[in-house]
Protein backbone atom coordinates (compact mmCIF):
# COMPACT_ATOMS: atom_id res chain seq x y z
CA UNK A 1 -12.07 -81.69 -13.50
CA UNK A 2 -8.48 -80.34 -12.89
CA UNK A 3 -7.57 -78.96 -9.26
CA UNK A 4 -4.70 -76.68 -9.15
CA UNK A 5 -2.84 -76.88 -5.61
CA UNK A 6 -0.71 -73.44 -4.64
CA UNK A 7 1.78 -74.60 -3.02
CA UNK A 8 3.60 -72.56 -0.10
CA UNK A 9 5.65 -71.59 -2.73
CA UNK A 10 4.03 -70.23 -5.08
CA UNK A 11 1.84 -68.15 -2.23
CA UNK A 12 4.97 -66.77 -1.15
CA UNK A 13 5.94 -65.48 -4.85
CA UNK A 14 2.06 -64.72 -5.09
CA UNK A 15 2.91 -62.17 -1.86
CA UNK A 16 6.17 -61.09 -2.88
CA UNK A 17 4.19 -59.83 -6.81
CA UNK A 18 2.30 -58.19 -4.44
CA UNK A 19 4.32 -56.32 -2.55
CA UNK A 20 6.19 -55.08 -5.42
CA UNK A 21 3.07 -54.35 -7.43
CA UNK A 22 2.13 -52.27 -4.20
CA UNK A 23 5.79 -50.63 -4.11
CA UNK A 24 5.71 -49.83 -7.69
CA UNK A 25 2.18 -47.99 -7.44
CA UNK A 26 3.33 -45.98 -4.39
CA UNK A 27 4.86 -42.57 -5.53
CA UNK A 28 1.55 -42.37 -7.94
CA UNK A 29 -0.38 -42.56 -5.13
CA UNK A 30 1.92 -40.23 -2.64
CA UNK A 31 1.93 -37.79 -5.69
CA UNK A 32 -1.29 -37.94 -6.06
CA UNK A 33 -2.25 -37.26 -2.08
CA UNK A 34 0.00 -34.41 -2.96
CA UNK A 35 -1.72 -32.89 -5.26
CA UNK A 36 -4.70 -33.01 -3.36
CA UNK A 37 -3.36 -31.30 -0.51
CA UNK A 38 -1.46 -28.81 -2.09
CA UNK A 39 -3.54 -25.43 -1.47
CA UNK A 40 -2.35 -22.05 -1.86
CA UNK A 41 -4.26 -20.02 0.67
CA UNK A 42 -4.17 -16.32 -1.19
CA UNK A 43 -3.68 -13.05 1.72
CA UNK A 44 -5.37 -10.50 -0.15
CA UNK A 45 -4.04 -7.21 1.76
CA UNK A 46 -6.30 -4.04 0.90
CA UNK A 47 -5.28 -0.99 2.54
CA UNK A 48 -8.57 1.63 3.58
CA UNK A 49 -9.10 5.41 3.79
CA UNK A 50 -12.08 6.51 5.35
CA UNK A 51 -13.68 10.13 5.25
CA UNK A 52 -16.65 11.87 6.05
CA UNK A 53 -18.96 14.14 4.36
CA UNK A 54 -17.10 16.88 4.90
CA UNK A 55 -13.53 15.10 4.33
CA UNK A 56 -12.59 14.86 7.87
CA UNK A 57 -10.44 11.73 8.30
CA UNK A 58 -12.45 8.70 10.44
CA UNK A 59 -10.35 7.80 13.19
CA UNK A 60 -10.38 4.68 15.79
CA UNK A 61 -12.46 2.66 13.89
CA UNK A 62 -12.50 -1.14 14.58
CA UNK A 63 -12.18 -4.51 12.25
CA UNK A 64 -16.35 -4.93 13.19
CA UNK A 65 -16.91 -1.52 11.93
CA UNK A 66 -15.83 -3.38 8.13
CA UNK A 67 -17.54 -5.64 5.45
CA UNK A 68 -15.61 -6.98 2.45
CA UNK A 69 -16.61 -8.50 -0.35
CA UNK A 70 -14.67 -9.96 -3.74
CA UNK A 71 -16.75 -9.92 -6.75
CA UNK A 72 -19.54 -9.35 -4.69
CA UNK A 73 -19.12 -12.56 -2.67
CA UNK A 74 -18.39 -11.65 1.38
CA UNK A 75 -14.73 -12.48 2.76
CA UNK A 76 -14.09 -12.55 6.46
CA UNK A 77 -11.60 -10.40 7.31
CA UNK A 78 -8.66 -12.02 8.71
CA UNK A 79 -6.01 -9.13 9.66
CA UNK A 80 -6.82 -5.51 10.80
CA UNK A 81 -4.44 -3.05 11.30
CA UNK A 82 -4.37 0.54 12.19
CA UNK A 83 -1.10 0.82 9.50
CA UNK A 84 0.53 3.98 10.78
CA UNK A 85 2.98 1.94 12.17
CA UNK A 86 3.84 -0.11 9.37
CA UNK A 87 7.19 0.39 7.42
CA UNK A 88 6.82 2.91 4.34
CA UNK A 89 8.21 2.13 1.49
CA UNK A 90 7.75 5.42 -0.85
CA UNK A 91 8.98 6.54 -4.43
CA UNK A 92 8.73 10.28 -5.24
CA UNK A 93 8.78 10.62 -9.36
CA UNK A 94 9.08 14.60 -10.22
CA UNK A 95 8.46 15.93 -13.65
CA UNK A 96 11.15 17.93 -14.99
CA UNK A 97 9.60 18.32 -18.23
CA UNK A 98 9.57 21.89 -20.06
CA UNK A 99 5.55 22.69 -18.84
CA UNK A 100 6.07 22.37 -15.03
CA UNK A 101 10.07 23.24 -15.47
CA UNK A 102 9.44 26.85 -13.64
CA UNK A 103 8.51 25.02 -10.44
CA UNK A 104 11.57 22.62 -10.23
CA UNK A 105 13.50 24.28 -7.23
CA UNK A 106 10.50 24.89 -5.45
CA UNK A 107 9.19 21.07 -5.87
CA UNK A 108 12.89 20.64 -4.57
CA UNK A 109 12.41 22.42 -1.56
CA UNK A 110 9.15 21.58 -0.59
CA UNK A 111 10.23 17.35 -1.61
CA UNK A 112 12.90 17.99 1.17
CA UNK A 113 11.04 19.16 4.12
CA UNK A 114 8.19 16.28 3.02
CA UNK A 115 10.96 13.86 3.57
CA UNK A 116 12.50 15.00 6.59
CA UNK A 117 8.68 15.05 8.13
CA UNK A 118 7.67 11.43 7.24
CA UNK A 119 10.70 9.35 6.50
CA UNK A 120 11.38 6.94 9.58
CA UNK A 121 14.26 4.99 10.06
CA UNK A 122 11.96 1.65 9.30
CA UNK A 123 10.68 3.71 5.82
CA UNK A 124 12.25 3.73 2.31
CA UNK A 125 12.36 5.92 0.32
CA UNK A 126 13.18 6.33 -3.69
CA UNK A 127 13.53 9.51 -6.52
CA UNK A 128 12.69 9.49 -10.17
CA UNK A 129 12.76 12.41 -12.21
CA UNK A 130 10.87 12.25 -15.89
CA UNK A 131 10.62 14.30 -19.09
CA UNK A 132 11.72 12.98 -22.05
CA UNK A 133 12.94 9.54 -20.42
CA UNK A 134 12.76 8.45 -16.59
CA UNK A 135 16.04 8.20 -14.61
CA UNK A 136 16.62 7.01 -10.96
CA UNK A 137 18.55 9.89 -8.82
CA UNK A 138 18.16 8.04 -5.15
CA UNK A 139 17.59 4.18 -4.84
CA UNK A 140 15.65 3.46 -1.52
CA UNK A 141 17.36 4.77 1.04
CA UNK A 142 16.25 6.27 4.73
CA UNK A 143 19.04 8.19 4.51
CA UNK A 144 17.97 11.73 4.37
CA UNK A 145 21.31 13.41 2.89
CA UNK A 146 21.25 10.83 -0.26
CA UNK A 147 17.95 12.06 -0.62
CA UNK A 148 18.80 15.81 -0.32
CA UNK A 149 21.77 15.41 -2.86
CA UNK A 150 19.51 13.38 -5.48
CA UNK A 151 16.54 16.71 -4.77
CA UNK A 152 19.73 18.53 -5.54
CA UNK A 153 20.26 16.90 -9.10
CA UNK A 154 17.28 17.82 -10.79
CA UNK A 155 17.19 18.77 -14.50
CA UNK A 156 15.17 19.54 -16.88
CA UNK A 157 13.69 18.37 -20.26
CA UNK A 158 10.80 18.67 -22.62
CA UNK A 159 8.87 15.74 -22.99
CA UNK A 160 6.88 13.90 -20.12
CA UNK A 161 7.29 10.13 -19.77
CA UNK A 162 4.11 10.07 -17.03
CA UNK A 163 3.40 6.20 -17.64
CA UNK A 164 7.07 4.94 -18.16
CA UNK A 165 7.40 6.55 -14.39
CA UNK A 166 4.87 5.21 -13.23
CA UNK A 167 5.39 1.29 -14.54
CA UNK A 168 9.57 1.75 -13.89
CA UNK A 169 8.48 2.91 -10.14
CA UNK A 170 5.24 0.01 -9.84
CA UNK A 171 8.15 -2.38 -10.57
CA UNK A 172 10.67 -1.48 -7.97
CA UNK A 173 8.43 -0.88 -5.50
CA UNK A 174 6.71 -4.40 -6.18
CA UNK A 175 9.82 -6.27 -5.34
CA UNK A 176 9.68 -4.68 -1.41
CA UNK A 177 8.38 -8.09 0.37
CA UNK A 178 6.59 -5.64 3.42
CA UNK A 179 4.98 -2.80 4.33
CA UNK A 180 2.96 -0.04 2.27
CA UNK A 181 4.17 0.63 -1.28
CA UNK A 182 3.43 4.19 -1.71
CA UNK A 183 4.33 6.47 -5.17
CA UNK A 184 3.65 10.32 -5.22
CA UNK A 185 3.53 12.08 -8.54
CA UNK A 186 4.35 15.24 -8.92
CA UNK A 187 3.43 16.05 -12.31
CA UNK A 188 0.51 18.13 -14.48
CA UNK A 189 0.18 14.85 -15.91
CA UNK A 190 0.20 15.21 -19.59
CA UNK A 191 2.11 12.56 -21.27
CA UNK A 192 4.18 13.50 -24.23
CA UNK A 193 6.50 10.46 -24.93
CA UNK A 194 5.91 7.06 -22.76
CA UNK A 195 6.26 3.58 -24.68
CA UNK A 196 3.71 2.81 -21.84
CA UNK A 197 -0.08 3.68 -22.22
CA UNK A 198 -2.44 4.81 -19.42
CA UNK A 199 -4.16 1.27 -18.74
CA UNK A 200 -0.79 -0.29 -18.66
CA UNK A 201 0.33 2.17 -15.76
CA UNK A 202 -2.59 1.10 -13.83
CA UNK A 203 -2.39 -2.39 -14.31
CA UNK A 204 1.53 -2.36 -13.08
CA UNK A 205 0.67 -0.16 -9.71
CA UNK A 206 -2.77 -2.77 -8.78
CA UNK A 207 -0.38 -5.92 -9.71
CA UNK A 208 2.15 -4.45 -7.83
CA UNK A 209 -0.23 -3.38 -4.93
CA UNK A 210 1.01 0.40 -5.36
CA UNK A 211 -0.96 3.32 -4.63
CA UNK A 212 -0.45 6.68 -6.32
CA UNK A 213 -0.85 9.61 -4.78
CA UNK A 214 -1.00 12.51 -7.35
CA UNK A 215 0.09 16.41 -6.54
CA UNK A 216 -1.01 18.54 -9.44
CA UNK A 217 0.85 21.20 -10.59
CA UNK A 218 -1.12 22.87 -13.60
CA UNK A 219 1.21 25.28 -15.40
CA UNK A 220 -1.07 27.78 -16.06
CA UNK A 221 -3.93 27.76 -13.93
CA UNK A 222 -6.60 30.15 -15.36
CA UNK A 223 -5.74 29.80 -18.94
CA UNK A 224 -8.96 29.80 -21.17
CA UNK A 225 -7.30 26.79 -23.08
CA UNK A 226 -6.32 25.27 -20.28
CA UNK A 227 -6.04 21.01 -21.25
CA UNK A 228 -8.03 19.17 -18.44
CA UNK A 229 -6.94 15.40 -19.37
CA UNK A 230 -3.81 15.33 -18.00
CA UNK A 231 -5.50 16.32 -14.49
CA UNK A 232 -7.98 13.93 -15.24
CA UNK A 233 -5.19 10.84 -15.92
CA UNK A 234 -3.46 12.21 -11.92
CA UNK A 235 -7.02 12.22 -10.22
CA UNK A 236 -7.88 8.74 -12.35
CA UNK A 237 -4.55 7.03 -10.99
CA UNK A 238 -4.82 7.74 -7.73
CA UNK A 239 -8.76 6.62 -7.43
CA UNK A 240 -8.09 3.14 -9.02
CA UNK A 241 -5.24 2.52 -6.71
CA UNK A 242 -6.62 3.77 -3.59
CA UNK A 243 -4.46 7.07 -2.88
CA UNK A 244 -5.34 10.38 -3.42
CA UNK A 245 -4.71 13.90 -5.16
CA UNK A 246 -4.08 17.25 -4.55
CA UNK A 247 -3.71 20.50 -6.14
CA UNK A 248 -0.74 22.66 -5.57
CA UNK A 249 -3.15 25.59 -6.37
CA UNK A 250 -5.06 24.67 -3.08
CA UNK A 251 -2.24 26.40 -0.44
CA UNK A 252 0.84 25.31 -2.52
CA UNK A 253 3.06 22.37 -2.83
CA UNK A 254 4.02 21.94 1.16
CA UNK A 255 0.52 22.06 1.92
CA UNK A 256 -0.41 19.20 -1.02
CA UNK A 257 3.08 17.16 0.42
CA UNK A 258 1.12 17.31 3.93
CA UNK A 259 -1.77 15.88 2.82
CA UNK A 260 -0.18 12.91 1.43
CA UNK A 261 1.22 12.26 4.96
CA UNK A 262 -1.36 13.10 6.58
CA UNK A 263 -3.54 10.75 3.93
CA UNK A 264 -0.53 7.92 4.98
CA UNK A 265 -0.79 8.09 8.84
CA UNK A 266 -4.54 7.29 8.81
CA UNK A 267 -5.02 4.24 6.64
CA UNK A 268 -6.11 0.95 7.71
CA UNK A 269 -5.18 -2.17 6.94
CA UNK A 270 -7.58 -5.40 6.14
CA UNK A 271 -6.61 -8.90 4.76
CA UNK A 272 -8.87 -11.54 3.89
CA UNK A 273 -8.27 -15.28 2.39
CA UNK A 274 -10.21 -15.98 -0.44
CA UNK A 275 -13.29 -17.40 0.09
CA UNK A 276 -15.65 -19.40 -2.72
CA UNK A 277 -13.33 -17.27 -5.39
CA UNK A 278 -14.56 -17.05 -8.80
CA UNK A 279 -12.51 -18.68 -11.11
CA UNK A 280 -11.72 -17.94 -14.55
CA UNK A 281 -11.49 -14.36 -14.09
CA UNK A 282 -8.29 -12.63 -14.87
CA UNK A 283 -9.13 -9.48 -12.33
CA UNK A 284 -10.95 -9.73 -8.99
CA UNK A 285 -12.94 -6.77 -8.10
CA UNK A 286 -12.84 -5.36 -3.79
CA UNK A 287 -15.50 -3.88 -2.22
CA UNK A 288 -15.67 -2.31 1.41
CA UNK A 289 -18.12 -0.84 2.93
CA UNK A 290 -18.72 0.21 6.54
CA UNK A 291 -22.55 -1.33 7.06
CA UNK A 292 -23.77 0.86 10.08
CA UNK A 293 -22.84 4.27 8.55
CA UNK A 294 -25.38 5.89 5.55
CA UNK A 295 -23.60 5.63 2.06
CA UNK A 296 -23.15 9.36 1.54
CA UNK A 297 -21.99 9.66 5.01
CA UNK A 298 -18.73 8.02 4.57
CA UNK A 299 -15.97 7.95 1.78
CA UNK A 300 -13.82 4.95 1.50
CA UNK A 301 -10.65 5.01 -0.61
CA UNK A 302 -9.13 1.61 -1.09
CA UNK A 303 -7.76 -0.38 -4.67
CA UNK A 304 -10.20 -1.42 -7.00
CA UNK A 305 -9.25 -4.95 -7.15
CA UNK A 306 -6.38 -7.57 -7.66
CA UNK A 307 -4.95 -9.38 -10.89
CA UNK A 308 -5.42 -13.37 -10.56
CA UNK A 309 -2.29 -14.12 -11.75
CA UNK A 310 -0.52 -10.91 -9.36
CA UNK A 311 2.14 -12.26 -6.14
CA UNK A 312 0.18 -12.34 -3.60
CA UNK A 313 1.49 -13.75 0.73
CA UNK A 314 0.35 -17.31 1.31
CA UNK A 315 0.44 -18.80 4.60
């Protein structure tokens, strides 16, 4: 039988293998730890309307008075805020087209004073006009004049680009990094020539975490052939985004304008972090609910849900 003696030697080279084996197998295992670790935590931020039976805004309510679930699966909420302080950041679109053309100057008018009554100097604010195309009058701005000149440059066409608005106005707004992201239509909402379709208007405001607020203005409004979907498409828009509608037949467009601030001064603000998510699914459906109040007493406005692959904060 053969004995083989390791010298000091060879136990050093033996060591110094080693170490170099050990050297050589170290960024797999650092890149692997990072992988691991890497976690993007997902703030889902869903901002909250509540009403009562007899549409009475709910006032001074608390972050216990809330339960949230995604998909059906509870979330804790994380942030609560009473968001009438938070910065506004608002596009008014205004449809010029040939079937709401008679009301331009006084959408003009009424658009100013609605400005001058909500715009702070922490808000932005944006105009679009639409009919046959969209075009951008005012970029965001709180300055009130730019505003008033761009109210001032309103023309008219014949078509109505609805969707295009809304997806050109989802987009800008989308690229604000904080506060609410707010769009009022003013519109009868029958959509004669967008590239865009309905569903694709939608999806753009919920990815970009917009909610539409819709002011109706039907052209004629006792006409025995009057065409309902267009109404339906405004009152649709703002439900699966979380605003709200109004007709300018209900105490005219100044009234309508102060319901949407009056709507944006009494919203809350909750934000969860996803919790045992479900994956695989391409859009994650929000519930809220206030437990301690009866289902019919209360009516909660909030978005319907989030796209998987939609920006969302991390921390």
């Amino acid at each position: 039988m053969q004995l083989r003696i390791l010298t000091i030697g060879g136990l050093n080279d033996c060591r110094r293998a080693g170490c170099w084996a050990l050297l050589a197998l170290a960024p797999l295992a650092l890149s692997a730890q990072e992988t691991t670790l890497r976690v993007d935590v997902k703030l889902v931020n869903v901002f909250v309307n509540v009403t009562d039976q007899d549409g009475a805004i709910a006032r001074g309510l608390t972050r216990e008075d809330f339960a949230l679930a995604e998909d059906g699966r509870p979330q804790q909420i994380a942030l609560f805020e009473r968001q009438s302080e938070l910065p506004l950041n608002l596009t008014l679109a205004i449809d010029t087209s040939g079937s709401v053309q008679k009301d331009m100057a006084e959408e003009a008018n009424a658009a100013r004073r609605f400005a001058h009554a909500l715009v702070r100097s922490q808000d932005q604010m944006s105009l679009l006009q639409f009919a046959s195309g969209v075009r951008e009058l005012v970029p965001f701005t709180n300055n009130l004049s730019q505003i008033d000149r761009g109210l001032g440059r309103l023309r008219g066409g014949w078509a109505t680009a609805l969707y295009d608005a809304i997806c050109l106005a989802a987009q800008r707004l989308g690229g604000k990094d904080s506060g609410r992201k707010v769009l009022v239509v003013v519109s009868d909402g029958d959509d004669t020539a967008s590239n865009a379709t309905y569903a694709k208007a939608v999806e753009q405001a919920l990815r970009n975490e917009v909610m539409i607020y819709s002011i109706i203005d039907v052209p004629i409004e006792a006409s025995a052939g009057r065409d309902l979907g267009g109404e339906h498409v405004l009152i649709s828009l703002a439900e699966q985004t979380g605003g709200n509608s109004f007709y300018v037949s209900d105490g005219g467009l100044d009234k309508a304008f102060a319901q949407v601030s009056d709507d944006l001064r009494t919203r809350y603000l909750l934000g969860y972090y996803t919790k045992n998510q479900e994956l695989g699914r391409p859009f994650h459906r929000v519930q809220v609910t206030i437990p301690r109040a009866a289902p019919q007493a209360v009516n909660l406005r909030h978005r319907t849900g989030y796209y998987a692959d939609s920006p969302v904060k991390s921390k």
